[in-house]
C-alpha atoms as a PDB file:
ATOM      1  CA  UNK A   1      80.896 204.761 254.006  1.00  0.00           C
ATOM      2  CA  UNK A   2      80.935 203.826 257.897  1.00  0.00           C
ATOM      3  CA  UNK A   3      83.395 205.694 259.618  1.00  0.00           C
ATOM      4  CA  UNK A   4      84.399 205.116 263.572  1.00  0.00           C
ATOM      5  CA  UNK A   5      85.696 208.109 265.830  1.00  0.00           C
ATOM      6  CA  UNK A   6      88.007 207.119 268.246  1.00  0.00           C
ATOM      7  CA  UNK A   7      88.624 210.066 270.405  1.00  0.00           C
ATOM      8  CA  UNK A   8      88.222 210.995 274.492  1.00  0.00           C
ATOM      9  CA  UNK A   9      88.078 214.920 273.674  1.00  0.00           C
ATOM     10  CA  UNK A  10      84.018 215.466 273.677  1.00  0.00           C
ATOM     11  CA  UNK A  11      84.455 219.108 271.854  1.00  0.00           C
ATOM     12  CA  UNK A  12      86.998 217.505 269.553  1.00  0.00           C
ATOM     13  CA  UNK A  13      85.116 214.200 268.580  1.00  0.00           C
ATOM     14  CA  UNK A  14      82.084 216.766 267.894  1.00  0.00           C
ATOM     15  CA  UNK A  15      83.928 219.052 265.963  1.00  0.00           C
ATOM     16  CA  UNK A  16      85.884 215.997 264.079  1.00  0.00           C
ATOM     17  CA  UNK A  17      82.139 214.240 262.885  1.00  0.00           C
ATOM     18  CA  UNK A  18      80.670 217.628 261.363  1.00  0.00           C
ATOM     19  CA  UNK A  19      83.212 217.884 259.503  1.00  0.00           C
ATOM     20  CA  UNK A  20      82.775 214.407 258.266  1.00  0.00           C
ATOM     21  CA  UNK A  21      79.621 215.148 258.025  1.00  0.00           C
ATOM     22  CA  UNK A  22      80.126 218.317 255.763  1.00  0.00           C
ATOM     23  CA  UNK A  23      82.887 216.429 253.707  1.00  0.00           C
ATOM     24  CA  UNK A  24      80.544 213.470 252.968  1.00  0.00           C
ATOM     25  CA  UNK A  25      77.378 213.701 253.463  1.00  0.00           C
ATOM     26  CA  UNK A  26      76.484 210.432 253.035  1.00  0.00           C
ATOM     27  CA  UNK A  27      78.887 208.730 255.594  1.00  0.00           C
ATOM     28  CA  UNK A  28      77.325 206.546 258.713  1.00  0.00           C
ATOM     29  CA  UNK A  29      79.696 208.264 261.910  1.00  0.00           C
ATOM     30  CA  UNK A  30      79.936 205.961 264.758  1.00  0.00           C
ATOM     31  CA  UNK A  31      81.513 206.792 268.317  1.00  0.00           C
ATOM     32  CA  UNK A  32      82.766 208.621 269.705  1.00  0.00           C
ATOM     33  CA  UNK A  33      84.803 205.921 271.684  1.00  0.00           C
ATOM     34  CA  UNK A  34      87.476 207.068 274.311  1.00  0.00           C
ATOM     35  CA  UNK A  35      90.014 204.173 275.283  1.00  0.00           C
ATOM     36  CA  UNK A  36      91.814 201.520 274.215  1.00  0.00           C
ATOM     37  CA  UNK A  37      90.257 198.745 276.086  1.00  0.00           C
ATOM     38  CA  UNK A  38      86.570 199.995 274.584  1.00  0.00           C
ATOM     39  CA  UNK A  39      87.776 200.376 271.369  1.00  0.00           C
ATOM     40  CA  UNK A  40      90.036 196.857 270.931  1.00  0.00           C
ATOM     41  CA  UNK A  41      86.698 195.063 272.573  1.00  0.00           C
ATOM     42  CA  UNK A  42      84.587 197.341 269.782  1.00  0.00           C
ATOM     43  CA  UNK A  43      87.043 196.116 267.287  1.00  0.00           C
ATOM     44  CA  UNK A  44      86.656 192.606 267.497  1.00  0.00           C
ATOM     45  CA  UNK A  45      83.346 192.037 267.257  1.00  0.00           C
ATOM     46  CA  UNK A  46      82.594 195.026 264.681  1.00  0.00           C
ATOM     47  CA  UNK A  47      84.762 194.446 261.728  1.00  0.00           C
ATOM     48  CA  UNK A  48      82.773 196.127 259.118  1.00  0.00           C
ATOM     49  CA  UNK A  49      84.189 199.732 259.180  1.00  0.00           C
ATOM     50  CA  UNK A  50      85.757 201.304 256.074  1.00  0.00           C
ATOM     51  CA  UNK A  51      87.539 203.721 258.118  1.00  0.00           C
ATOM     52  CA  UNK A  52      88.890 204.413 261.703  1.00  0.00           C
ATOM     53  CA  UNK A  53      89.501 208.074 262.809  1.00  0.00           C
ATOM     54  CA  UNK A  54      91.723 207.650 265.823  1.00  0.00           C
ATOM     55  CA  UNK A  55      93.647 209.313 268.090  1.00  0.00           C
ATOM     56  CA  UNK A  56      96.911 208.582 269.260  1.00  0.00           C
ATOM     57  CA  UNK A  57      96.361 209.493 272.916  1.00  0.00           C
ATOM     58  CA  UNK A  58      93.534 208.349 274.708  1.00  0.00           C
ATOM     59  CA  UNK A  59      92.095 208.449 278.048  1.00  0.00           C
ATOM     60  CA  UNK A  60      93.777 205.059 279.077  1.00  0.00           C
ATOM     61  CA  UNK A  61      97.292 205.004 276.707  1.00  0.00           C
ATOM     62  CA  UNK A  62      98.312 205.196 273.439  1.00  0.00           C
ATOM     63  CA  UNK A  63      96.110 203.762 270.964  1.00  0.00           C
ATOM     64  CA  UNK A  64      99.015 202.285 269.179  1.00  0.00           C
ATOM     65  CA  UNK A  65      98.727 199.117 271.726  1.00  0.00           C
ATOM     66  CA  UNK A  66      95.145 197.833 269.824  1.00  0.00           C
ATOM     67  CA  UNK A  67      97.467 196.810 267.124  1.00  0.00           C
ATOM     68  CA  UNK A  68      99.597 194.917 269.296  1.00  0.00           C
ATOM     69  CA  UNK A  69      96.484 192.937 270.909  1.00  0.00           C
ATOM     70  CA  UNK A  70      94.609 192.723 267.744  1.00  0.00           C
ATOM     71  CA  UNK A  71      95.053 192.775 263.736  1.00  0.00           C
ATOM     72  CA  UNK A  72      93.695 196.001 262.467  1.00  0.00           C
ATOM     73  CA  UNK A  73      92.752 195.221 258.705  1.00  0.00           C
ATOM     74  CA  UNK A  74      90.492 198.474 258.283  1.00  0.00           C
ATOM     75  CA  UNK A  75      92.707 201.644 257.025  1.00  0.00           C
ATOM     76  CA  UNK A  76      93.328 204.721 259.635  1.00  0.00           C
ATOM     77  CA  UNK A  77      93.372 208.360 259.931  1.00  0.00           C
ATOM     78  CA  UNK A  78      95.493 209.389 262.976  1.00  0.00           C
ATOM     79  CA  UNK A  79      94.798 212.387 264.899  1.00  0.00           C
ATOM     80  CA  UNK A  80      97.047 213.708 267.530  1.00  0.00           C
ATOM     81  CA  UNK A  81      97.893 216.762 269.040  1.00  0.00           C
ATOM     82  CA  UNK A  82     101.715 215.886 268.750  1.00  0.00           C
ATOM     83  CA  UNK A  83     103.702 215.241 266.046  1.00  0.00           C
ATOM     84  CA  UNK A  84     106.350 212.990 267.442  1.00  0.00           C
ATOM     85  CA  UNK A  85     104.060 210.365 266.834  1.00  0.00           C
ATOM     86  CA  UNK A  86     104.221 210.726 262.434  1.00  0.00           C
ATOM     87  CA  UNK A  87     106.863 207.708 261.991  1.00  0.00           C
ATOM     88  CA  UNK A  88     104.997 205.186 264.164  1.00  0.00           C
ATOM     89  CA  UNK A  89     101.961 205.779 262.984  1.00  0.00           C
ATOM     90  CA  UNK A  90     102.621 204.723 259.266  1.00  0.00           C
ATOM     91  CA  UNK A  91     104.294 202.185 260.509  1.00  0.00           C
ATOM     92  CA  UNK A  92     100.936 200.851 260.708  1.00  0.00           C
ATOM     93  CA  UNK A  93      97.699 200.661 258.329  1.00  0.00           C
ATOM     94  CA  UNK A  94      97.440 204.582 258.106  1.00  0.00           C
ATOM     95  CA  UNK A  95      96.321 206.364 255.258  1.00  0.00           C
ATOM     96  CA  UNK A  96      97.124 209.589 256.407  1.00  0.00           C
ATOM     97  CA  UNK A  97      97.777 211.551 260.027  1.00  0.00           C
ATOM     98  CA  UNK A  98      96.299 214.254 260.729  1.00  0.00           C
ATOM     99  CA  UNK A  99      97.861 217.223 263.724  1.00  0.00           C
ATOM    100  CA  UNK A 100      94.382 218.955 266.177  1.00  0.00           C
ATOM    101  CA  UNK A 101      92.768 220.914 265.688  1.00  0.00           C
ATOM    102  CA  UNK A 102      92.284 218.965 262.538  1.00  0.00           C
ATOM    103  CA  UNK A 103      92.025 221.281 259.454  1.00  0.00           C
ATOM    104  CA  UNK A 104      89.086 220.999 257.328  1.00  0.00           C
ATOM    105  CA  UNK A 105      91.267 221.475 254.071  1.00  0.00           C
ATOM    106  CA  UNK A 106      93.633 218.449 255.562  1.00  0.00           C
ATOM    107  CA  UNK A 107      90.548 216.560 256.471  1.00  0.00           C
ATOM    108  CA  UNK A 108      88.952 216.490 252.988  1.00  0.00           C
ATOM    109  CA  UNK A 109      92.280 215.762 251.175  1.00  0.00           C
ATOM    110  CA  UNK A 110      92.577 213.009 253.409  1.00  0.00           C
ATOM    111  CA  UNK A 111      89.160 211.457 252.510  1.00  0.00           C
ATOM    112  CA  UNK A 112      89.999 211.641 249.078  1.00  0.00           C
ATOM    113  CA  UNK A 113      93.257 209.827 249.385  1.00  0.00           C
ATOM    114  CA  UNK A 114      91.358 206.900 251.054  1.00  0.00           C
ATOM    115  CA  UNK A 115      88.661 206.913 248.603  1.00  0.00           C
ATOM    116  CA  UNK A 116      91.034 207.308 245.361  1.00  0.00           C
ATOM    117  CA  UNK A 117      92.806 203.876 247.440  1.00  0.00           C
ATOM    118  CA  UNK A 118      89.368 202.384 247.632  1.00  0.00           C
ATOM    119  CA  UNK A 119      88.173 203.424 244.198  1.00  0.00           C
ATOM    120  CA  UNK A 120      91.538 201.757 242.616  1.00  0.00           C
ATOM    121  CA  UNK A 121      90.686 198.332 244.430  1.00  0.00           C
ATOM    122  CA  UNK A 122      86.965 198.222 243.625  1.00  0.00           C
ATOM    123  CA  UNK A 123      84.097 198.126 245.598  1.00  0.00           C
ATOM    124  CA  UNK A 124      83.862 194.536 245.706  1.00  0.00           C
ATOM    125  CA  UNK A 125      87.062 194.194 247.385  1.00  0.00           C
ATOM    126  CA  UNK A 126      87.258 193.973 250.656  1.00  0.00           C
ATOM    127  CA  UNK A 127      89.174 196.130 253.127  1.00  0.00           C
ATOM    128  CA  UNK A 128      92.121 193.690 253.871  1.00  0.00           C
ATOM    129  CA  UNK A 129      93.046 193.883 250.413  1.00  0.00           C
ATOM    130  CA  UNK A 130      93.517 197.991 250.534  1.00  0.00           C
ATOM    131  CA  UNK A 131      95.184 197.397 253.766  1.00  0.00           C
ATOM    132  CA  UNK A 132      97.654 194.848 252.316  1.00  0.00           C
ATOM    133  CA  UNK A 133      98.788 197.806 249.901  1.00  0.00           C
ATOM    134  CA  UNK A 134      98.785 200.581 252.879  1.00  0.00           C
ATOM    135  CA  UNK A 135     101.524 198.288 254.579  1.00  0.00           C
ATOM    136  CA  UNK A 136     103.531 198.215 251.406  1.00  0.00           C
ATOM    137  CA  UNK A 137     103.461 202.545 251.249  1.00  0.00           C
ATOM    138  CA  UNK A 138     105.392 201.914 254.471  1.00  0.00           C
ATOM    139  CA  UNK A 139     108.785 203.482 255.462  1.00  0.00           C
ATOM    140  CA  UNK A 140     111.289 201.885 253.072  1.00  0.00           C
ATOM    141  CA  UNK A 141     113.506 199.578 255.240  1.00  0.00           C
ATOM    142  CA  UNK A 142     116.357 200.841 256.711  1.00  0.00           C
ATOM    143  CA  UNK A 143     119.383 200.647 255.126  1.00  0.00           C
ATOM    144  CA  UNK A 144     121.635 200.215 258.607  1.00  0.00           C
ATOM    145  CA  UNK A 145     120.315 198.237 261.874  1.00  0.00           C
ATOM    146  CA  UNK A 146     121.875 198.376 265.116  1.00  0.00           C
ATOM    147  CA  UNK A 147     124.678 195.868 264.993  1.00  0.00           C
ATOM    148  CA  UNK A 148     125.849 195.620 268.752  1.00  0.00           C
ATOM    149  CA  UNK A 149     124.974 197.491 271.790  1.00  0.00           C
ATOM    150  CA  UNK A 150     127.709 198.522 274.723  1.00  0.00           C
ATOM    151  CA  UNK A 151     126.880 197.479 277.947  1.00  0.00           C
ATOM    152  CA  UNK A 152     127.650 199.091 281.053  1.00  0.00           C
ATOM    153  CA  UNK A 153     129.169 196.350 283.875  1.00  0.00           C
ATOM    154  CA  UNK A 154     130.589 197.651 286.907  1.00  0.00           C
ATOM    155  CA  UNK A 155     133.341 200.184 286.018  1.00  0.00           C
ATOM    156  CA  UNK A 156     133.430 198.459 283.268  1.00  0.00           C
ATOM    157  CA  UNK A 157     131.803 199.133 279.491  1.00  0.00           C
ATOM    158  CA  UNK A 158     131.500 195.593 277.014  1.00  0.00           C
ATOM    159  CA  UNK A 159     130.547 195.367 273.227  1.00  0.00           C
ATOM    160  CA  UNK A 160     127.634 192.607 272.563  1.00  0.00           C
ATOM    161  CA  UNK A 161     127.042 191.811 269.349  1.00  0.00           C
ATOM    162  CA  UNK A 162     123.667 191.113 267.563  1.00  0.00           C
ATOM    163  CA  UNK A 163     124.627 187.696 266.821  1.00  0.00           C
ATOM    164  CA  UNK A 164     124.958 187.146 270.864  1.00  0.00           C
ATOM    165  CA  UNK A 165     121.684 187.929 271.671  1.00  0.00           C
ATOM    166  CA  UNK A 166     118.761 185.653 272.340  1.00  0.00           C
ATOM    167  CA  UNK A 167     116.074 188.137 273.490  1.00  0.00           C
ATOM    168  CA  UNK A 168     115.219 191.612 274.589  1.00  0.00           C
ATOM    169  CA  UNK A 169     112.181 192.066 277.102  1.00  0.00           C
ATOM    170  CA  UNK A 170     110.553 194.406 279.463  1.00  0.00           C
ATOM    171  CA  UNK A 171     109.981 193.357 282.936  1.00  0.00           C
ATOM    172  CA  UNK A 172     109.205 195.591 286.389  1.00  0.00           C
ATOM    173  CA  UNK A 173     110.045 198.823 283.981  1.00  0.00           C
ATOM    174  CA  UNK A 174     113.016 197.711 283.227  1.00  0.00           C
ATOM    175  CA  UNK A 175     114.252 196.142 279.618  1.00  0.00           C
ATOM    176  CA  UNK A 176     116.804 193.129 279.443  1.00  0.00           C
ATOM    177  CA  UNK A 177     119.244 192.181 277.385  1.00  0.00           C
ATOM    178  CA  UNK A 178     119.343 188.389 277.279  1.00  0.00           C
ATOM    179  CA  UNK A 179     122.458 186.861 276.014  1.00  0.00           C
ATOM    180  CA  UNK A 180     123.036 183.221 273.954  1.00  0.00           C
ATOM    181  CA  UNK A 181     124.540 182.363 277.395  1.00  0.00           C
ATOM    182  CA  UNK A 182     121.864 183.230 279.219  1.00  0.00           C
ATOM    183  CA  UNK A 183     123.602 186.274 280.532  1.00  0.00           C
ATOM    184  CA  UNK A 184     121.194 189.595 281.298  1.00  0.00           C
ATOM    185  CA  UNK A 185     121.731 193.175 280.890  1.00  0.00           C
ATOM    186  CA  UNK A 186     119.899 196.153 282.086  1.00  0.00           C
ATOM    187  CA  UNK A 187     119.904 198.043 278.619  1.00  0.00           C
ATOM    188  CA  UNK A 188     118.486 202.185 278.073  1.00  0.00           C
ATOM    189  CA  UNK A 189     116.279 201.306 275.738  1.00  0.00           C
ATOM    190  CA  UNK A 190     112.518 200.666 275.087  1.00  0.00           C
ATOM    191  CA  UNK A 191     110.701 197.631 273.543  1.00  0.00           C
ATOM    192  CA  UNK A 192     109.293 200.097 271.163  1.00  0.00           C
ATOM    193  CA  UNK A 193     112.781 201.563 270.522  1.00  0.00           C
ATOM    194  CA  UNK A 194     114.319 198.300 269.757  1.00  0.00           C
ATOM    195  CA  UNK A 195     111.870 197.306 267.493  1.00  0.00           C
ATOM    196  CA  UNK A 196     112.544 200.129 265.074  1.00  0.00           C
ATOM    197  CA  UNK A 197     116.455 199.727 265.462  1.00  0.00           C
ATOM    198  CA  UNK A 198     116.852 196.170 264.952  1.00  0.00           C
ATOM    199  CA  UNK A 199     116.868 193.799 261.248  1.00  0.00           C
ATOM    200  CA  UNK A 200     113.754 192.662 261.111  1.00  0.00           C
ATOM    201  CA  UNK A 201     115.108 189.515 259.332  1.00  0.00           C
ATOM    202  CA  UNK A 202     116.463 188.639 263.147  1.00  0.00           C
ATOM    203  CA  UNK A 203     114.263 189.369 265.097  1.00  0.00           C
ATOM    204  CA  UNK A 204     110.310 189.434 265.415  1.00  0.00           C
ATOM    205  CA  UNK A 205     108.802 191.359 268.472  1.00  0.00           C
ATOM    206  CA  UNK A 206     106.158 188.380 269.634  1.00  0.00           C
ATOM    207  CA  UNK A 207     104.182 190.419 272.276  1.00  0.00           C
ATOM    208  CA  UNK A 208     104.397 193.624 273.815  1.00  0.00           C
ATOM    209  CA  UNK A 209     106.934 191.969 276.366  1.00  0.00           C
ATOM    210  CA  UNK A 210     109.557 189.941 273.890  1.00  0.00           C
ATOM    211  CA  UNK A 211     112.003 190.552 270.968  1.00  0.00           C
ATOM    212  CA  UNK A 212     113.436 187.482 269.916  1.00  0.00           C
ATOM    213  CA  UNK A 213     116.197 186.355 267.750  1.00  0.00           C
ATOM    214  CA  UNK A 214     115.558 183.968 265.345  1.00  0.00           C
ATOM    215  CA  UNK A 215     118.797 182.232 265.883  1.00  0.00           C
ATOM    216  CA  UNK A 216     118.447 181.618 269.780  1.00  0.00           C
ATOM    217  CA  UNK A 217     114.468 179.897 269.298  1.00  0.00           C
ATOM    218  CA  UNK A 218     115.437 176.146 269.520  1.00  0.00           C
ATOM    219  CA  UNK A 219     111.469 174.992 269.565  1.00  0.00           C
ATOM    220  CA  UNK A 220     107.889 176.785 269.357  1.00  0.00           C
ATOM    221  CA  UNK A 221     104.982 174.705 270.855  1.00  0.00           C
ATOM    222  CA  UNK A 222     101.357 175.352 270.185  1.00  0.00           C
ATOM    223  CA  UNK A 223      99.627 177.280 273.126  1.00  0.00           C
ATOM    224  CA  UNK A 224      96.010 177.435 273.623  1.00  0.00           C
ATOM    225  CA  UNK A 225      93.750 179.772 272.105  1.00  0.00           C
ATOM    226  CA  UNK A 226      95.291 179.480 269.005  1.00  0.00           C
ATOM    227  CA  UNK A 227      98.703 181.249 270.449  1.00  0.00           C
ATOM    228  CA  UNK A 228     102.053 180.075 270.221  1.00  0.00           C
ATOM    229  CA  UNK A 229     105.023 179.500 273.158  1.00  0.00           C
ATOM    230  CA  UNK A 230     108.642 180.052 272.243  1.00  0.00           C
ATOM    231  CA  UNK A 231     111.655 178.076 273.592  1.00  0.00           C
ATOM    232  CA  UNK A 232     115.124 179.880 273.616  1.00  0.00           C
ATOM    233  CA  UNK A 233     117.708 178.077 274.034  1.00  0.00           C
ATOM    234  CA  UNK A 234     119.263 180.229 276.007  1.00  0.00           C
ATOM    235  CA  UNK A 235     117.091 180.621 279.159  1.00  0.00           C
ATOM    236  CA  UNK A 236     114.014 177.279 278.196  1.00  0.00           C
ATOM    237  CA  UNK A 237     111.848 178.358 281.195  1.00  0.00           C
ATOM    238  CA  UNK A 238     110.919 182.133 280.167  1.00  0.00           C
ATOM    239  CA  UNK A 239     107.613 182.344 279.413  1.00  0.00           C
ATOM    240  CA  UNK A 240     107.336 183.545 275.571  1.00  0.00           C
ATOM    241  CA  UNK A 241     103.765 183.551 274.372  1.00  0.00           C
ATOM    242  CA  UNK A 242     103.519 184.613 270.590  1.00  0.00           C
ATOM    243  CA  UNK A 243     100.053 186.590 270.741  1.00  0.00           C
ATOM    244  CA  UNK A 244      97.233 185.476 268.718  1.00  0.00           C
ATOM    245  CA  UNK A 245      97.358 188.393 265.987  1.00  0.00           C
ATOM    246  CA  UNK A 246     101.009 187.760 265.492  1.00  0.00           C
ATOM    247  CA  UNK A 247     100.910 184.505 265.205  1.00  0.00           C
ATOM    248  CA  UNK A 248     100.496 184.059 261.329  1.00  0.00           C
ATOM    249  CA  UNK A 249     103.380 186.979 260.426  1.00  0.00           C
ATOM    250  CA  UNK A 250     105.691 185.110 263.060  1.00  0.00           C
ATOM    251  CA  UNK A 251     105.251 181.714 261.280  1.00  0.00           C
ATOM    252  CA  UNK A 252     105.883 183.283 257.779  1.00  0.00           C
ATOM    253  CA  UNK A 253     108.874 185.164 259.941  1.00  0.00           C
ATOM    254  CA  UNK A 254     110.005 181.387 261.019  1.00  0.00           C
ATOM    255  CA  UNK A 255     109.580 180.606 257.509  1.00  0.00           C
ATOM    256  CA  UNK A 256     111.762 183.165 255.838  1.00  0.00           C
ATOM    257  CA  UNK A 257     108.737 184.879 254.327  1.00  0.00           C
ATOM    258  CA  UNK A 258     108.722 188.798 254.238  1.00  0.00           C
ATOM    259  CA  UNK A 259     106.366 190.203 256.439  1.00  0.00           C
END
């Protein structure tokens, strides 16, 4: 089993591999890495893992933003010191998440989730089909999405509905609301926020920058390096770049497909 430790705490990325180590024996430990930006480049040109130990903060961010550059398709084990972090974090391809000091006891009964997982898919398959199933052990959808949001204009407070809305996106720390009449909105809200809060049926979050609504894209062009550029109707000059790892789930989106 090759396992990677992502984690910028020397005493805690020491402490986390003996206890590998003591767990299973026969495991190949790689890392420690300590950012993002070293472990995304890692990432993509070492596929081969079976399993990512990695924490949530790191010396440069959150390591939540490699999945947004790149498609993960080896399972996780989160570590964090916090626990705010639980519902994001099997949002994505986790198998478990795991509170520091890690636990020895958690540890171990963590391993042995992932291997039952691997065990019931073979050893022949490879690890995009186990992650395919981790997605699917995801929070069940939400029963209620946010329908409308009240803006605040002058002295003034308006209700826009969901069905009015072209776009959300972040610029100069700020996050718009873009309207079907190409009408923007400072809104209290983050990207991150919105994503979790609105039908995923409507809208598809395209970059780290852009939630759009499937009902305000009049065209999507091909970009280069295999990305994608979205034209609103609404506002046909923004620049809306789909980004490469999304690219495929945002077609199927286009398409109607679950994703």
């Amino acid at each position: 089993m090759k396992i990677l430790i992502v984690e910028d705490e020397e005493l805690a990325a020491e402490r986390l591999a003996q206890l590998v180590k003591e767990i299973e024996p026969g495991a190949e430990i790689y890392g420690p890495i300590d950012t993002v930006m070293a472990t995304l480049s890692h990432l993509k040109q070492h596929r081969d893992y079976d399993l990512i130990l990695l924490d949530i903060q790191l010396a440069d961010g959150k390591s939540f933003s490699i999945f947004e550059d790149f498609e993960v398709v080896t399972p996780v084990i989160f570590t964090t010191a916090y626990d705010e972090y639980a519902l994001q974090a099997f949002e994505l391809n986790s198998i478990d998440y795991l509170l520091k000091p890690v636990n020895r006891e958690k540890l171990k009964s963590s391993l042995e989730k992932f291997r039952k997982l691997k065990e019931y898919y073979g050893e022949g398959n490879p690890n995009n089909q186990l992650y395919e199933m981790i997605r699917n052990l995801k929070t069940p959808e939400k029963s209620a999405y946010k329908n409308r949001f009240l803006i605040n204009k002058g002295d003034a407070m308006i209700p826009v509905k969901i069905s009015e809305i072209a776009s959300f996106y972040a610029e100069e720390k700020e996050v718009f609301l873009l309207t079907n009449d190409n009408k923007r909105f400072i809104i209290p809200h983050t990207i991150e926020e919105l994503s979790e809060n609105l039908d995923p049926k409507l809208f598809f979050r395209v970059n780290r920058q852009f939630i759009v609504s499937i009902e305000a894209i009049h065209k999507v062009h091909n970009y280069f390096n295999f990305k994608l550029k979205v034209e609103l109707n609404a506002d046909p000059k923004l620049e809306i770049i789909v980004s490469r790892p999304k690219v495929t789930a945002f077609k199927s989106w286009m398409n109607g497909e679950q994703i």
